[in-house]
C-alpha atoms as a PDB file:
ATOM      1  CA  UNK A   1       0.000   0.000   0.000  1.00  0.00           C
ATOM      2  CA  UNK A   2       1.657   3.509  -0.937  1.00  0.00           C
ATOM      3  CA  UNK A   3       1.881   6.139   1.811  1.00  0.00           C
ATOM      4  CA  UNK A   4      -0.307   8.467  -0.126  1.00  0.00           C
ATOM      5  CA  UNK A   5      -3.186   6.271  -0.536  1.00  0.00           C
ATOM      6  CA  UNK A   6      -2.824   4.772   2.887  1.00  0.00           C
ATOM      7  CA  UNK A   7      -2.696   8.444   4.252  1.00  0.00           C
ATOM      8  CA  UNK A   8      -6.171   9.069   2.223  1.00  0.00           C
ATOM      9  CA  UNK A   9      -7.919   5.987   3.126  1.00  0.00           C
ATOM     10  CA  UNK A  10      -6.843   6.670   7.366  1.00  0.00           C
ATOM     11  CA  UNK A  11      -8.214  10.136   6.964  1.00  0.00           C
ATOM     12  CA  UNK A  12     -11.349   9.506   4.985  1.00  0.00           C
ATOM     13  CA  UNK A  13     -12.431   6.353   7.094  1.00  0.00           C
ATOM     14  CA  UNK A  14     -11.259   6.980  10.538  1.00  0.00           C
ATOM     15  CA  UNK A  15      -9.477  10.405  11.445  1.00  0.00           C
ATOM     16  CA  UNK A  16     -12.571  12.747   9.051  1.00  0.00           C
ATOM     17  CA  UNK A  17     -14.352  11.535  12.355  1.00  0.00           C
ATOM     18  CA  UNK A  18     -12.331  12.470  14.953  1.00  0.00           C
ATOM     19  CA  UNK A  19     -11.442  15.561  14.180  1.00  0.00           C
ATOM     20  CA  UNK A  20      -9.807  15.529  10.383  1.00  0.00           C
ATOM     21  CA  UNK A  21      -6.430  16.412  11.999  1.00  0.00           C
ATOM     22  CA  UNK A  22      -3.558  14.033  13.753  1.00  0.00           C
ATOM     23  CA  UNK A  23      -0.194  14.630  15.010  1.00  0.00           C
ATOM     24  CA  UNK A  24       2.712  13.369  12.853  1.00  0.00           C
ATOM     25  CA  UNK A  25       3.775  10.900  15.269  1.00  0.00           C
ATOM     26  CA  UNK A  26       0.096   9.384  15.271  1.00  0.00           C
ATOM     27  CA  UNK A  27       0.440   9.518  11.673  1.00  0.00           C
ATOM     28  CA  UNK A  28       3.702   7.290  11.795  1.00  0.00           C
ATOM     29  CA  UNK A  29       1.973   4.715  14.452  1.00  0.00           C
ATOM     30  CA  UNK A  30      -0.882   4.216  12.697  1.00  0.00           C
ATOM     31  CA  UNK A  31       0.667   3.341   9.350  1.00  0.00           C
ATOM     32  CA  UNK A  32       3.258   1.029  10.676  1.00  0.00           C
ATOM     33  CA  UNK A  33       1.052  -1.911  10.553  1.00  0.00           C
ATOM     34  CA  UNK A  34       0.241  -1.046   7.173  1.00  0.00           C
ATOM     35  CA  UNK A  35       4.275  -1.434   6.106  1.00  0.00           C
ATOM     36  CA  UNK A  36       4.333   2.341   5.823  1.00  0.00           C
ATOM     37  CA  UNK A  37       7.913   3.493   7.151  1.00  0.00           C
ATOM     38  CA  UNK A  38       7.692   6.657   9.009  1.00  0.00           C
ATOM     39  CA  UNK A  39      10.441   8.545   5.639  1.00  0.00           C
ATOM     40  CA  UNK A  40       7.446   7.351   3.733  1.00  0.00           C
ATOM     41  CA  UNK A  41       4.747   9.048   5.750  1.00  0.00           C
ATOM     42  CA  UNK A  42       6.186  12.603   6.102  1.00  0.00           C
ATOM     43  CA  UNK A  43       7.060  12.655   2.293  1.00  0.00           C
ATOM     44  CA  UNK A  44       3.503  11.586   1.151  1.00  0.00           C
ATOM     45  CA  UNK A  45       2.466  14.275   4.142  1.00  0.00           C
ATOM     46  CA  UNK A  46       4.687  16.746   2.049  1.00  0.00           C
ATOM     47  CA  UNK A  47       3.313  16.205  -0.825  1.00  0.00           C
ATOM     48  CA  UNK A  48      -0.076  15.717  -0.136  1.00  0.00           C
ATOM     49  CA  UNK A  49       0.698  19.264   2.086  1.00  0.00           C
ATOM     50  CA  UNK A  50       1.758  20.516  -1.773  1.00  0.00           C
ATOM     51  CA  UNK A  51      -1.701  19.405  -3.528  1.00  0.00           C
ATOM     52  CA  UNK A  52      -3.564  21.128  -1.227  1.00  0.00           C
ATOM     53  CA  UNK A  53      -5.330  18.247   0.744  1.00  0.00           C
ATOM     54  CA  UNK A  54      -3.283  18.908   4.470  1.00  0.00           C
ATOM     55  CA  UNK A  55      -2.552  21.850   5.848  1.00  0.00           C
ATOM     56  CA  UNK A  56      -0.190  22.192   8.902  1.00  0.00           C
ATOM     57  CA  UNK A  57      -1.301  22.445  12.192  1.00  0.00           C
ATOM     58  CA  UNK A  58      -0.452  22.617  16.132  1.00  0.00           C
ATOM     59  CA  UNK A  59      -1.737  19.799  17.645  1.00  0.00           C
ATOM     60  CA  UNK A  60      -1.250  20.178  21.957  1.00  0.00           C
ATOM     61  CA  UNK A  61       1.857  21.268  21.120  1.00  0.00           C
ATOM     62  CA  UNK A  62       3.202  18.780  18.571  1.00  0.00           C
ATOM     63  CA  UNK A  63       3.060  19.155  14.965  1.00  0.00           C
ATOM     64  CA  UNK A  64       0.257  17.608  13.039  1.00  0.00           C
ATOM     65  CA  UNK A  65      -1.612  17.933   9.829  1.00  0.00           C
ATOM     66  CA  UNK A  66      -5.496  19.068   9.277  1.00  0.00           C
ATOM     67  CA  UNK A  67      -7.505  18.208   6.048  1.00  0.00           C
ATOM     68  CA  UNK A  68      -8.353  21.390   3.805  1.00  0.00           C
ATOM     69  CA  UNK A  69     -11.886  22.228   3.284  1.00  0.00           C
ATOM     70  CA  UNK A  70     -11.191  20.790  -0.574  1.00  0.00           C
ATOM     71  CA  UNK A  71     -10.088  17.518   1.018  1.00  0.00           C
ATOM     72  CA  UNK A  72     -12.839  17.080   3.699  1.00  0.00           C
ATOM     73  CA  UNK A  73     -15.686  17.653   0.523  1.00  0.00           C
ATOM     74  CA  UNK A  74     -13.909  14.637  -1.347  1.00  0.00           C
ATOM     75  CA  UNK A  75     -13.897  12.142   1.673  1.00  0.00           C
ATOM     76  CA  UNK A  76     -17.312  13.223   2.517  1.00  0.00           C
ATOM     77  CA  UNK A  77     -18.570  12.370  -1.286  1.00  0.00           C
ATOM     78  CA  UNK A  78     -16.245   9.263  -1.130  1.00  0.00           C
ATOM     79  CA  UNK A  79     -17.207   7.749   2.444  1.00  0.00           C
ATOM     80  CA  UNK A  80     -21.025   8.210   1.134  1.00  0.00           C
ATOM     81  CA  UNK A  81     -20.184   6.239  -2.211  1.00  0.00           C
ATOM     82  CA  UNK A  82     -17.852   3.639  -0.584  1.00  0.00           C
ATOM     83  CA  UNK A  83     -20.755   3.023   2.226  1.00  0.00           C
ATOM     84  CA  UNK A  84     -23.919   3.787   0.032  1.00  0.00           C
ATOM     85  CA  UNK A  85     -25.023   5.842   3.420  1.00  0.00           C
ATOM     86  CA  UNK A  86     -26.663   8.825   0.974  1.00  0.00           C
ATOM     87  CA  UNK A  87     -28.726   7.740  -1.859  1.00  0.00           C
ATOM     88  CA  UNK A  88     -30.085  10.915  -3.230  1.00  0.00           C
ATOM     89  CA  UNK A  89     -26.987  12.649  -1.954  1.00  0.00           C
ATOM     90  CA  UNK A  90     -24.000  13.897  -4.467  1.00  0.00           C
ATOM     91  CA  UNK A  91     -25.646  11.084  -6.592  1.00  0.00           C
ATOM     92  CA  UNK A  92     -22.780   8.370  -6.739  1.00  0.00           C
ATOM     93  CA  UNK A  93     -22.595   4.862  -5.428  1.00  0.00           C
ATOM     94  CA  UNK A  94     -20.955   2.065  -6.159  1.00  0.00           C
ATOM     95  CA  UNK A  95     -22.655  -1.315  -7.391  1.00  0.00           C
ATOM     96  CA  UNK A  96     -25.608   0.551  -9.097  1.00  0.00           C
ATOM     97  CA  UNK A  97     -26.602   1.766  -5.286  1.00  0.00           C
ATOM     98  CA  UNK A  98     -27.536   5.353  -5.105  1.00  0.00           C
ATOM     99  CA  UNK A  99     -27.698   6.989  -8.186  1.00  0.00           C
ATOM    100  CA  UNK A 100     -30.900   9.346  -6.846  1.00  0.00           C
ATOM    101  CA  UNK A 101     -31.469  12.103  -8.792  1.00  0.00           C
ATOM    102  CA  UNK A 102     -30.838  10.589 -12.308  1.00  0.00           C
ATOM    103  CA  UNK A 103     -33.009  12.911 -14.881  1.00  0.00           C
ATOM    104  CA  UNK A 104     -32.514  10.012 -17.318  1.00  0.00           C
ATOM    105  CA  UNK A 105     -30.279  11.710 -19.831  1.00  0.00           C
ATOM    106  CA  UNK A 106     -26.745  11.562 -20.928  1.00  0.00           C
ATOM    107  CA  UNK A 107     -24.670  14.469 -19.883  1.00  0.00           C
ATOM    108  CA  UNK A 108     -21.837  14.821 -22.228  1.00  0.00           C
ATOM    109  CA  UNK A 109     -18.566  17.250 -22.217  1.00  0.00           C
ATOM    110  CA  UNK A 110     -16.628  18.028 -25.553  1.00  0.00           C
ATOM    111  CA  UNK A 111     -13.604  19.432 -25.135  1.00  0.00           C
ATOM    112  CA  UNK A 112     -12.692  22.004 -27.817  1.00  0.00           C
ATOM    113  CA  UNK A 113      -8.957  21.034 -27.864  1.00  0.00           C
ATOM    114  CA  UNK A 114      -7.917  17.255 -27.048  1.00  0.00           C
ATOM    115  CA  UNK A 115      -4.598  17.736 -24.837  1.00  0.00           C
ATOM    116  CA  UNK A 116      -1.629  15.607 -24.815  1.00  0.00           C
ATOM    117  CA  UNK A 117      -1.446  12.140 -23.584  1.00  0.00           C
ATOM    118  CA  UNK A 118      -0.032  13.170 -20.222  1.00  0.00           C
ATOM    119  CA  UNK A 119      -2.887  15.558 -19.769  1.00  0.00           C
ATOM    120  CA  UNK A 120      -5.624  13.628 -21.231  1.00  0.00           C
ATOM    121  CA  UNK A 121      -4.238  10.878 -18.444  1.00  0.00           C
ATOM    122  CA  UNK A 122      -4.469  13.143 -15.742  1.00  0.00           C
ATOM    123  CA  UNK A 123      -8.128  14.346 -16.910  1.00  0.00           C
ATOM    124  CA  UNK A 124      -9.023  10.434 -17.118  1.00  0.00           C
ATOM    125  CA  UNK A 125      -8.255   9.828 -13.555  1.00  0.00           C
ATOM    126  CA  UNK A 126     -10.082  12.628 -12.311  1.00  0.00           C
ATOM    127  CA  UNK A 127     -13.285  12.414 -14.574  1.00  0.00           C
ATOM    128  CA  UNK A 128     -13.334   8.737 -14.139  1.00  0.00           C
ATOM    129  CA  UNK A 129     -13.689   9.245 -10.511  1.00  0.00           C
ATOM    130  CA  UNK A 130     -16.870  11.315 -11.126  1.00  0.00           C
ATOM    131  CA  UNK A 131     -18.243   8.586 -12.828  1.00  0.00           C
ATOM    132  CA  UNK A 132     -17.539  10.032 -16.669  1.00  0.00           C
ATOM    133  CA  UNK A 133     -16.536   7.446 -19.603  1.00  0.00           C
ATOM    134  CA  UNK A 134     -14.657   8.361 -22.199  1.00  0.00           C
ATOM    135  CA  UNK A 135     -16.553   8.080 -25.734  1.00  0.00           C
ATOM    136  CA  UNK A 136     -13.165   9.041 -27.459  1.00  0.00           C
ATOM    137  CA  UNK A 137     -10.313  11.210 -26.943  1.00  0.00           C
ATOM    138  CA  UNK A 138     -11.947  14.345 -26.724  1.00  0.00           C
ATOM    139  CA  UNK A 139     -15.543  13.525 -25.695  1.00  0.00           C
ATOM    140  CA  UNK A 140     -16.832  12.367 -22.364  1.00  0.00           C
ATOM    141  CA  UNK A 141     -20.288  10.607 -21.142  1.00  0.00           C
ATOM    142  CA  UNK A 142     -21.231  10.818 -17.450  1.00  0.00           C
ATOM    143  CA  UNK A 143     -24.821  10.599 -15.632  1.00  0.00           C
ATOM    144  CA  UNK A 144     -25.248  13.672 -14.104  1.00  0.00           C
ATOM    145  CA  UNK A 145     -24.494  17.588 -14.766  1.00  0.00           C
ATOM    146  CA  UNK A 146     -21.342  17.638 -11.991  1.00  0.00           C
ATOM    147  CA  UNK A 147     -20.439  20.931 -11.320  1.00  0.00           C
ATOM    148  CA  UNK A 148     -16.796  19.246 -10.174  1.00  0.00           C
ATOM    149  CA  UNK A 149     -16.071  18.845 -13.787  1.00  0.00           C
ATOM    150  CA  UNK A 150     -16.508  22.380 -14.588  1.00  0.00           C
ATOM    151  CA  UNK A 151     -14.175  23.182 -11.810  1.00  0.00           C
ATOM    152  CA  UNK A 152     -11.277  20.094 -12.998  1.00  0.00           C
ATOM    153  CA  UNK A 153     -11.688  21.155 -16.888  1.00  0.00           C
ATOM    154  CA  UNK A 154     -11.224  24.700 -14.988  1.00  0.00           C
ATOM    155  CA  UNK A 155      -7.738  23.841 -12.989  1.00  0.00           C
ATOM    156  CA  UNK A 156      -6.695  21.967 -16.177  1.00  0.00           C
ATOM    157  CA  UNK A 157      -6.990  24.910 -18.744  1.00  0.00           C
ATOM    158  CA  UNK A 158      -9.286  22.752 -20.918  1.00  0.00           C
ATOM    159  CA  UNK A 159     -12.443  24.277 -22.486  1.00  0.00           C
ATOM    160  CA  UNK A 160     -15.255  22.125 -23.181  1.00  0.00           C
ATOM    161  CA  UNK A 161     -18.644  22.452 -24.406  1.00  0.00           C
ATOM    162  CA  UNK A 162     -21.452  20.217 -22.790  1.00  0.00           C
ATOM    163  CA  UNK A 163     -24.634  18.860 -23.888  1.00  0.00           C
ATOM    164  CA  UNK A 164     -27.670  16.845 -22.515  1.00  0.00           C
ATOM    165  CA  UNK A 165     -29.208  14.194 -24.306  1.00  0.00           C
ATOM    166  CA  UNK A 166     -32.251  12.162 -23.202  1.00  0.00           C
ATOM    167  CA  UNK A 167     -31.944   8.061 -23.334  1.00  0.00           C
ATOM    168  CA  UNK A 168     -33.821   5.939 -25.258  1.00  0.00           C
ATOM    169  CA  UNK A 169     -34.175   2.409 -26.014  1.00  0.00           C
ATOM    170  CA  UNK A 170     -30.682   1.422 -26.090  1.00  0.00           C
ATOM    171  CA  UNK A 171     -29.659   2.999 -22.716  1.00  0.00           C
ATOM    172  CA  UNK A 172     -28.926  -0.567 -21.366  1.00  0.00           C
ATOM    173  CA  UNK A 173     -26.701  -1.646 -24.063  1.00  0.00           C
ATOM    174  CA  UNK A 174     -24.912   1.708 -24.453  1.00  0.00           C
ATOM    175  CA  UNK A 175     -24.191   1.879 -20.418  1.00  0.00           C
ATOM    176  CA  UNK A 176     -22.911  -1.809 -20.664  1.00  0.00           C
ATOM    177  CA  UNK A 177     -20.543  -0.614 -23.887  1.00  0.00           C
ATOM    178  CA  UNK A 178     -19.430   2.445 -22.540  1.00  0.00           C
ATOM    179  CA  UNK A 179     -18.582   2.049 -18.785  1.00  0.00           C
ATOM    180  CA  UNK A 180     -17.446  -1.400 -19.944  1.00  0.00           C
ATOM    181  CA  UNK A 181     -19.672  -3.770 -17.348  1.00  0.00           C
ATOM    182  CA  UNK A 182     -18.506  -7.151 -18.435  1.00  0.00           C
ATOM    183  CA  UNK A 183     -15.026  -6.506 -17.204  1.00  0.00           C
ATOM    184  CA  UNK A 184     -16.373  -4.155 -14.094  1.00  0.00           C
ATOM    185  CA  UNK A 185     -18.655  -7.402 -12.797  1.00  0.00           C
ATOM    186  CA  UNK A 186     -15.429  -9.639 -13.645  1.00  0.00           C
ATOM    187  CA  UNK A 187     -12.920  -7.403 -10.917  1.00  0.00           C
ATOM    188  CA  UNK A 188     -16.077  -7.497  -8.460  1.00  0.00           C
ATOM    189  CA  UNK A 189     -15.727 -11.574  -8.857  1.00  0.00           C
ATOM    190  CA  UNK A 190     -12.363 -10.958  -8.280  1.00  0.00           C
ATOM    191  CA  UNK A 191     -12.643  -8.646  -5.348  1.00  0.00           C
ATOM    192  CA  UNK A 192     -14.790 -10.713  -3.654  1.00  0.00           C
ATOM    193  CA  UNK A 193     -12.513 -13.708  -3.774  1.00  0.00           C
ATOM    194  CA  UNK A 194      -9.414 -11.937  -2.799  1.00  0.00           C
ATOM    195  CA  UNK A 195     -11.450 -10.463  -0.066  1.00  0.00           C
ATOM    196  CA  UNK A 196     -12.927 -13.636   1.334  1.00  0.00           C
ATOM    197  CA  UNK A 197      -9.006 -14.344   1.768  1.00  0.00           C
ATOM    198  CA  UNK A 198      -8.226 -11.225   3.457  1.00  0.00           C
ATOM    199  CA  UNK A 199     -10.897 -11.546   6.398  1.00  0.00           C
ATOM    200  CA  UNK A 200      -9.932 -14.273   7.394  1.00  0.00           C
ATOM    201  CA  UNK A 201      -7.372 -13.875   9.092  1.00  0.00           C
ATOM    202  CA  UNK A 202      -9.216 -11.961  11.393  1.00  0.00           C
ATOM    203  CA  UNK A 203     -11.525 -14.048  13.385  1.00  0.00           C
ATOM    204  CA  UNK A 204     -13.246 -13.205  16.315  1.00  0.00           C
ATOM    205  CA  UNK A 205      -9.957 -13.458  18.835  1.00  0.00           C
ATOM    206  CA  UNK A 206      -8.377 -11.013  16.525  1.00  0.00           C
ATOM    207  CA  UNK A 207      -6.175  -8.046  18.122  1.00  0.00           C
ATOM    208  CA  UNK A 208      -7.096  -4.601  17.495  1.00  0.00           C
ATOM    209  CA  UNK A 209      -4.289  -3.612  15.531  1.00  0.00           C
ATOM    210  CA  UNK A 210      -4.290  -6.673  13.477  1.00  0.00           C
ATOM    211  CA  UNK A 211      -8.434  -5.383  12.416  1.00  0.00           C
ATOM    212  CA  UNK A 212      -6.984  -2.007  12.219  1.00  0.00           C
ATOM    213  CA  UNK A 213      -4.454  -3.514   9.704  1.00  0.00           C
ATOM    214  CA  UNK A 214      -7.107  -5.932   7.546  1.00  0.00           C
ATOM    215  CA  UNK A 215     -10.041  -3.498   7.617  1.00  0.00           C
ATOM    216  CA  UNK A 216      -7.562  -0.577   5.543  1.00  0.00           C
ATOM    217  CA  UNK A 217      -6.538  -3.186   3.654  1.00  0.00           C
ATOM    218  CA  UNK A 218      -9.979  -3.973   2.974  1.00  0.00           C
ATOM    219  CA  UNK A 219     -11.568  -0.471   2.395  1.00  0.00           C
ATOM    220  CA  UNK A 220      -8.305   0.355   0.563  1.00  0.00           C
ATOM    221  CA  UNK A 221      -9.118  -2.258  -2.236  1.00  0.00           C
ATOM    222  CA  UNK A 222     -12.708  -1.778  -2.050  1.00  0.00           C
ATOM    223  CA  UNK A 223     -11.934   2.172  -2.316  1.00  0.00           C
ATOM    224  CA  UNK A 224     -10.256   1.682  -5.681  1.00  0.00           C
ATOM    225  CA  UNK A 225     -13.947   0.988  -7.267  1.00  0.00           C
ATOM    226  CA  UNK A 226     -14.441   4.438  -6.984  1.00  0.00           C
ATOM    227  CA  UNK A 227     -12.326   4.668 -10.326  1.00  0.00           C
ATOM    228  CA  UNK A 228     -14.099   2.224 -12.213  1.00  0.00           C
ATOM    229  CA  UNK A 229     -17.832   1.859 -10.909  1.00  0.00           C
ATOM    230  CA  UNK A 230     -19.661   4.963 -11.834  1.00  0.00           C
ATOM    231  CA  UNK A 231     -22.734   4.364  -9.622  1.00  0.00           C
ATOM    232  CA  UNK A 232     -25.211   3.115 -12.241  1.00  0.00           C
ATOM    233  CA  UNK A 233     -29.128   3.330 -11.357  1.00  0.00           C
ATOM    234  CA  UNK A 234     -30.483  -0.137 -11.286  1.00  0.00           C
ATOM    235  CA  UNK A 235     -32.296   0.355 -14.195  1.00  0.00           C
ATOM    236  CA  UNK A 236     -29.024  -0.071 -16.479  1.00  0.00           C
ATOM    237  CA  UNK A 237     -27.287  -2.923 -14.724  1.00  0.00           C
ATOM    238  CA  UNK A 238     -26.967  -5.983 -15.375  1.00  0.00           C
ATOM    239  CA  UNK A 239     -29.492  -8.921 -14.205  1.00  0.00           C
ATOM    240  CA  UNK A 240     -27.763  -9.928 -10.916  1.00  0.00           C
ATOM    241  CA  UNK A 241     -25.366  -7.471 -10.825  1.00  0.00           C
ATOM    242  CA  UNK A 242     -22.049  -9.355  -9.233  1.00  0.00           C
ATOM    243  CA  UNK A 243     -21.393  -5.536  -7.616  1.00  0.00           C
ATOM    244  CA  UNK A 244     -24.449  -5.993  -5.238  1.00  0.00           C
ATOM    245  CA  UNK A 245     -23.009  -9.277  -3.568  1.00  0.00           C
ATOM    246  CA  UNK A 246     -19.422  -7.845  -3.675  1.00  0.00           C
ATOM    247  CA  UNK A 247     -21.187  -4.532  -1.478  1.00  0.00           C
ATOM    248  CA  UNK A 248     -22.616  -6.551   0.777  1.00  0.00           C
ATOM    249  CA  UNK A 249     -19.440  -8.302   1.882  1.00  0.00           C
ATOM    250  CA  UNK A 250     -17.736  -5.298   2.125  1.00  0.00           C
ATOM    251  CA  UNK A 251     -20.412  -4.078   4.627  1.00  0.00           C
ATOM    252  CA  UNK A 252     -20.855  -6.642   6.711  1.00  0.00           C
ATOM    253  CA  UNK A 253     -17.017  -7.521   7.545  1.00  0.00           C
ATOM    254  CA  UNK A 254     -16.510  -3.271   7.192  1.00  0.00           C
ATOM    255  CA  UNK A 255     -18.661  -3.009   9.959  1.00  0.00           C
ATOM    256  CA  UNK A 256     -17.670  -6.332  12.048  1.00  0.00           C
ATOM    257  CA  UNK A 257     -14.206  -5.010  12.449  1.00  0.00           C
ATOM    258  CA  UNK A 258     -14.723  -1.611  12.962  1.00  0.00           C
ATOM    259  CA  UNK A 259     -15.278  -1.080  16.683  1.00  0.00           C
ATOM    260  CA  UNK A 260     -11.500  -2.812  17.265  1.00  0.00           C
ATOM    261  CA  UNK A 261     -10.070  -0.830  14.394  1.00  0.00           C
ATOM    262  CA  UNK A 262     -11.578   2.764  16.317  1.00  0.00           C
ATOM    263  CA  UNK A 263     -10.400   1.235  19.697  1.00  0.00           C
ATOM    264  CA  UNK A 264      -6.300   1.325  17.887  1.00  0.00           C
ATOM    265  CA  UNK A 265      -6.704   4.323  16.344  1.00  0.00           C
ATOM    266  CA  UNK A 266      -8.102   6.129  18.997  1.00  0.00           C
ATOM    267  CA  UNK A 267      -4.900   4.099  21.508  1.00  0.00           C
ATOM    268  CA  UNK A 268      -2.643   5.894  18.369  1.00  0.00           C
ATOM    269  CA  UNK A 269      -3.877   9.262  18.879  1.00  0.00           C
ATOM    270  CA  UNK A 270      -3.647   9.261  22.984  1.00  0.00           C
ATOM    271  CA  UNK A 271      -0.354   7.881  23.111  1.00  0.00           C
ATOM    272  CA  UNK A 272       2.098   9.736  24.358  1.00  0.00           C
END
């Protein structure tokens, strides 16, 4: 697990809870268990510090790092898609779970200038997160009228025009095509396998830290669906959509070894 995404998944599923800030020595305790050596932590801190999701802050004293407003409004939209806890909310979900507020048409951005690889990349990453599919180099597909990709085509320097365009008759077979289902269902059969493997080795007699240690490892794997599952509305998935057992896994063994998890991290941020 790299220190960056290890330092994102802590603060979006345990610290966004308890305060959204942690002193750096917490922040080196916490990821041991995870294999994340303390050089490791304070240069993903750095640059994460850089990119504008931590800010620096006293903590009693002791140096410590605070997520920015920007980074508290991603957790927030990613903790509600990761747990499904906000149906009608920002209007993601994974596994076809909470995709209120659908108005049934396409919502399509093309750009007036297709970028260079390495920007089109970056722009990939970040629209894919949102949900959007790529219908070719310069022209993207997503479910709803985000006003987050106004404000990425915005920090990129990348004008785009967008259009609305109602479904029709081949919305099922078009969703499938674009978003590429087959192969999403596939890494949820996959998931769930690898997962099954992961839990258990923590049965009931299970230390804290060693629940702290599988649950991350867990949501971290489960998190990384946020890149590829756009948060469908039932309506286009699939006929026993493998994402909806895959969900229900994650929820039930999310929530069995949370309380021990809390009880480490909250032992990590009182040590002294």
């Amino acid at each position: 697990m790299h220190a960056r995404s290890a330092l994102f998944d802590l603060y979006g599923d345990h610290l966004r809870a308890r305060g959204a800030r942690a002193p750096v020595a917490a922040l080196v305790r916490l990821l041991a268990p995870l294999g994340v050596h303390p050089p490791a932590v304070r240069t993903a801190v750095s640059r994460m510090v850089r990119q504008g999701w931590l800010e620096p802050v006293r903590i009693e004293g002791q140096p410590g790092y605070a997520l920015t407003s920007r980074a508290r409004r991603r957790l927030d939209d990613a903790a509600a898609r990761i747990y499904r806890t906000t149906p009608e909310g920002n209007g993601s979900g994974l596994s076809g779970n909470g995709s209120g507020g659908w108005d049934r048409h396409w919502h399509l951005g093309i750009l007036r200038e297709v970028p260079n690889a390495r920007r089109r990349e970056q722009l990939a990453s970040q629209l894919a997160f949102l949900g959007w599919a790529p219908l070719s180099d310069g022209a993207w597909v997503g479910l709803r009228n985000d006003a987050e990709v106004d404000q990425i085509l915005g920090m990129e320097g990348i004008a785009a025009d967008r259009f609305r365009a109602p479904v029709d008759d081949g919305a099922v077979e078009f969703a499938r095509r674009v978003w590429k289902l087959d192969a999403l269902g596939a890494s949820y059969d996959a998931w769930l396998i690898e997962a099954k493997a992961l839990v258990e080795t923590a049965g009931d007699d299970t230390s804290d830290e060693q629940a702290f240690a599988v649950r991350s490892e867990l949501v971290h794997e489960w998190r990384k669906f946020l890149f590829l599952d756009p948060g469908l509305p039932a309506e286009l998935l699939p006929d026993d959509w493998a994402g909806t057992k895959a969900a229900a896994f994650f929820d039930f063994h999310a929530e069995r070894l949370s309380p021990a998890a809390g009880r480490f991290v909250d032992n990590c941020l009182t040590y002294h």
